[in-house]
Protein backbone atom coordinates (compact mmCIF):
# COMPACT_ATOMS: atom_id res chain seq x y z
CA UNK A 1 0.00 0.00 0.00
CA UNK A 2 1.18 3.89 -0.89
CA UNK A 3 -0.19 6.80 -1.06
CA UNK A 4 1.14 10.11 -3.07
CA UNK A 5 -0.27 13.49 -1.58
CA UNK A 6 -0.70 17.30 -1.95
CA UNK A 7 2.97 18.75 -1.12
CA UNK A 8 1.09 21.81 -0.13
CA UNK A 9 -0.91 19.89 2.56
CA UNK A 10 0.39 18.09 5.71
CA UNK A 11 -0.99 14.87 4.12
CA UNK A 12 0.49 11.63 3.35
CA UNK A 13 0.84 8.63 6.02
CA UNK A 14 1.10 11.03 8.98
CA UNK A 15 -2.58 12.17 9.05
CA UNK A 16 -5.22 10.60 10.67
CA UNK A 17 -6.69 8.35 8.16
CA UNK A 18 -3.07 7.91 6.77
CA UNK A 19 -1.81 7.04 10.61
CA UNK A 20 -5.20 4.47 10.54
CA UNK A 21 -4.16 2.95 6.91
CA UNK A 22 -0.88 2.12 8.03
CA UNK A 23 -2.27 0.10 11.32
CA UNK A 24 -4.46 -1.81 9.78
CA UNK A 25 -2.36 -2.52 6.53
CA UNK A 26 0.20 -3.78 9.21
CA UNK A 27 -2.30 -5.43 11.05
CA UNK A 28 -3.60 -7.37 8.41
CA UNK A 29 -0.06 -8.82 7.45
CA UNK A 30 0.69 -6.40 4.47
CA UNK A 31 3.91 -4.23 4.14
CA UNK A 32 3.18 -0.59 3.87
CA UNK A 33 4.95 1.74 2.12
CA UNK A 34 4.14 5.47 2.03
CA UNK A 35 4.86 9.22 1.46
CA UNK A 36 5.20 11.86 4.34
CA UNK A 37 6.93 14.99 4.58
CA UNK A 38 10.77 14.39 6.09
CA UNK A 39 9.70 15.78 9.58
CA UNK A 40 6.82 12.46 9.94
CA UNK A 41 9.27 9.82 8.80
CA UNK A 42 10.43 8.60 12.06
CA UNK A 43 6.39 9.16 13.01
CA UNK A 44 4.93 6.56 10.37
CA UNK A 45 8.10 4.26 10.69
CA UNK A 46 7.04 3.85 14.29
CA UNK A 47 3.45 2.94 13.13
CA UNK A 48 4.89 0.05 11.04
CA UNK A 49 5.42 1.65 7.74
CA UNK A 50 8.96 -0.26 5.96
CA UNK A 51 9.87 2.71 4.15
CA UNK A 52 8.78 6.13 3.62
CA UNK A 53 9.37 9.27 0.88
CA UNK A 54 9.03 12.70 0.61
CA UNK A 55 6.14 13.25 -1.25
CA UNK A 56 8.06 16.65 -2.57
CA UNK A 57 10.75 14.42 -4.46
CA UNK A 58 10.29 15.17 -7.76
CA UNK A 59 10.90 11.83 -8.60
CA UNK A 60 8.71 10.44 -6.00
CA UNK A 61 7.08 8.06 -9.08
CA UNK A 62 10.49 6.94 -9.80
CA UNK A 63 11.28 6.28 -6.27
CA UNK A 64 8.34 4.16 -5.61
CA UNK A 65 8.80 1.63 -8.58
CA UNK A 66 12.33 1.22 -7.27
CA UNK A 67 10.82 0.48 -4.12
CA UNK A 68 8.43 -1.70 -5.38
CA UNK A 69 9.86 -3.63 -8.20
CA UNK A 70 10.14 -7.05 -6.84
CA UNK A 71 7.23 -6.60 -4.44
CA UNK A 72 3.33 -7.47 -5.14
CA UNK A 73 0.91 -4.09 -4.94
CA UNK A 74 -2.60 -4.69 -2.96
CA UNK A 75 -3.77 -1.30 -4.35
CA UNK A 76 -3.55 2.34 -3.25
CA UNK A 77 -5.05 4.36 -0.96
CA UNK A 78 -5.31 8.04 -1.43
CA UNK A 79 -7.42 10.42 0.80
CA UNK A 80 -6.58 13.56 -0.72
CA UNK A 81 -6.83 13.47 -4.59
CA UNK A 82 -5.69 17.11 -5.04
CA UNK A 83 -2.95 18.12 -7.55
CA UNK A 84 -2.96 15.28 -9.65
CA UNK A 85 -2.02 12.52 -6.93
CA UNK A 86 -4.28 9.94 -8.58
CA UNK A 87 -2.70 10.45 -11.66
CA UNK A 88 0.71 9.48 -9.93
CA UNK A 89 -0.24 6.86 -8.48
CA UNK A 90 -1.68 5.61 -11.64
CA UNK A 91 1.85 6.21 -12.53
CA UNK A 92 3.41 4.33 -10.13
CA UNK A 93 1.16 1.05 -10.09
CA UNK A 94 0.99 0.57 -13.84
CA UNK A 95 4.81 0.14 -13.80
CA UNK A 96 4.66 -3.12 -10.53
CA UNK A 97 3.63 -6.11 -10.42
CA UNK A 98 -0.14 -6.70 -8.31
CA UNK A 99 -3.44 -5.33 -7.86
CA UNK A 100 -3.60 -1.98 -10.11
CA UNK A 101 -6.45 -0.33 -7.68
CA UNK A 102 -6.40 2.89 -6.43
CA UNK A 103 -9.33 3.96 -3.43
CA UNK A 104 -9.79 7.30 -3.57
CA UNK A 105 -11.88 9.50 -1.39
CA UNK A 106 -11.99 12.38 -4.54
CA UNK A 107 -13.62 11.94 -7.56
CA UNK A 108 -11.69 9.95 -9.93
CA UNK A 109 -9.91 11.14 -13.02
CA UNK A 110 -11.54 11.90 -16.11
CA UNK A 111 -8.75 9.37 -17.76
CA UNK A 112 -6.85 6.87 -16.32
CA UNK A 113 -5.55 3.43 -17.90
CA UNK A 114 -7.44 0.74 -18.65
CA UNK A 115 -5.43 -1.68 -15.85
CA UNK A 116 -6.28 0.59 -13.24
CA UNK A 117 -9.61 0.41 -11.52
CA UNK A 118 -10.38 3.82 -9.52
């Protein structure tokens, strides 16, 4: 599980329905990785996220696929959905292996690819 966020907003795996995510993705015996701002890292880490990135990078896409290549995606969950963060996560999952789903709590985006259910 990731999520890509708003770099304008204190979003990401450090708010409250990230924080929530994270437990229960740990909980239920998956390994989460996600985006927070450099000042949260430590914060989700503790809350059983593997590994964390700045969700300023601008190669935060790049990053993730790196993260994720030999790993098996169970989807994405993004609260947010401001400033195209969909659309990169779209970008992300169509490049991994596993479940190309995105859960949004936005509307979804006008276009997005055919392997990716939103």
């Amino acid at each position: 599980m990731l999520g890509i966020q708003n770099p304008q907003q204190h979003v990401g795996g450090a708010t409250s329905v990230g924080s929530n995510a994270i437990r229960l993705g740990v909980a239920a015996g998956y390994e989460v990785i996600t985006t927070a701002s450099p000042k949260n890292f430590e914060y989700v880490k503790n809350l059983g996220a593997s590994q964390v990135f700045d969700y300023n990078s601008k190669t935060i896409v790049d990053d993730l696929v790196v993260a994720l290549k030999d790993k098996t995606s169970a989807g994405v969950l993004d609260c947010i959905s401001v400033n195209g963060a969909v659309e990169a996560c779209a970008d992300a999952l169509i490049k991994i292996k596993g479940e190309k789903f995105i859960a949004t709590c936005g509307h979804p985006p006008e276009k997005s690819p055919d392997s990716i259910s939103v």
